[in-house]
Protein backbone atom coordinates (compact mmCIF):
# COMPACT_ATOMS: atom_id res chain seq x y z
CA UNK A 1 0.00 0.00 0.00
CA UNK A 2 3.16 2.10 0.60
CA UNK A 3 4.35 1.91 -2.91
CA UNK A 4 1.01 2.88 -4.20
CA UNK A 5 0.57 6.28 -2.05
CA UNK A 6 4.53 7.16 -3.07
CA UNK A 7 6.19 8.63 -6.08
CA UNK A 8 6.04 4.98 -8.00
CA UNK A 9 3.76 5.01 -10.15
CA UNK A 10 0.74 2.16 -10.23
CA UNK A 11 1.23 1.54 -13.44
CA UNK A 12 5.02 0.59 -13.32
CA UNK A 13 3.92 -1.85 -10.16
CA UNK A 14 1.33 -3.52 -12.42
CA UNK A 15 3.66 -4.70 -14.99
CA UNK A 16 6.05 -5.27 -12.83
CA UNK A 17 7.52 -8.81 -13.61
CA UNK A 18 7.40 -10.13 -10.23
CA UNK A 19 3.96 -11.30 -9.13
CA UNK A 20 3.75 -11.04 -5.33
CA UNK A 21 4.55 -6.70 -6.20
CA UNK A 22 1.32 -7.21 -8.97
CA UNK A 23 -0.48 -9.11 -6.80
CA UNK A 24 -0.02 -6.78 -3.58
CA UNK A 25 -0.72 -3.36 -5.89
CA UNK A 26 -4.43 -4.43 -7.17
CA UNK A 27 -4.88 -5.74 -3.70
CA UNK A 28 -4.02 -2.22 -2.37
CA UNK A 29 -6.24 -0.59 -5.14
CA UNK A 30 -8.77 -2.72 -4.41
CA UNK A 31 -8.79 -1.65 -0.79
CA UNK A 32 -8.31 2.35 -1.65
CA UNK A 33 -11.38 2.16 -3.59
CA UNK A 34 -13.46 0.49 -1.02
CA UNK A 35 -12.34 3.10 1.31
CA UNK A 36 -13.53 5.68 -1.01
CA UNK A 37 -16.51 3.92 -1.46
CA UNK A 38 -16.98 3.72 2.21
CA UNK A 39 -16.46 7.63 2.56
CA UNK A 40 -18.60 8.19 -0.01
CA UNK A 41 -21.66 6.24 1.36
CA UNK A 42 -20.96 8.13 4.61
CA UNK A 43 -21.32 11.11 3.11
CA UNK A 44 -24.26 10.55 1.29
CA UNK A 45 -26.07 9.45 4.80
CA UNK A 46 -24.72 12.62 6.56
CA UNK A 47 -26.30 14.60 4.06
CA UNK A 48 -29.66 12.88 4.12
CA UNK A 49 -29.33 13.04 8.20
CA UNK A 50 -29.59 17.00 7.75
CA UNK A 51 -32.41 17.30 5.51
CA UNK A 52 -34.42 15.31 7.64
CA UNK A 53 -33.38 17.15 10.83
């Protein structure tokens, strides 16, 4: 996940020729998107919260 929030760039870790540094860099976009996903959703309830109150 470290490699993926420095200056390397995703795409040079996803055709990488080792596997386990592929593997590991769509795992870790995998998870930053859920995240986002998850923050998102959040947001979206916070905002119908308020127009109810």
């Amino acid at each position: 996940m470290l490699k993926i929030l420095t200056d390397i760039s995703p795409v040079n870790l996803l055709v990488s020729p080792n596997v386990e540094v592929k593997d590991n860099a769509i795992l870790s976009i995998g998870i930053v998107h859920e995240i986002f996903r998850i923050f998102y959703f959040l947001g979206v309830k916070l905002e119908a919260i308020d127009k109810v109150r």
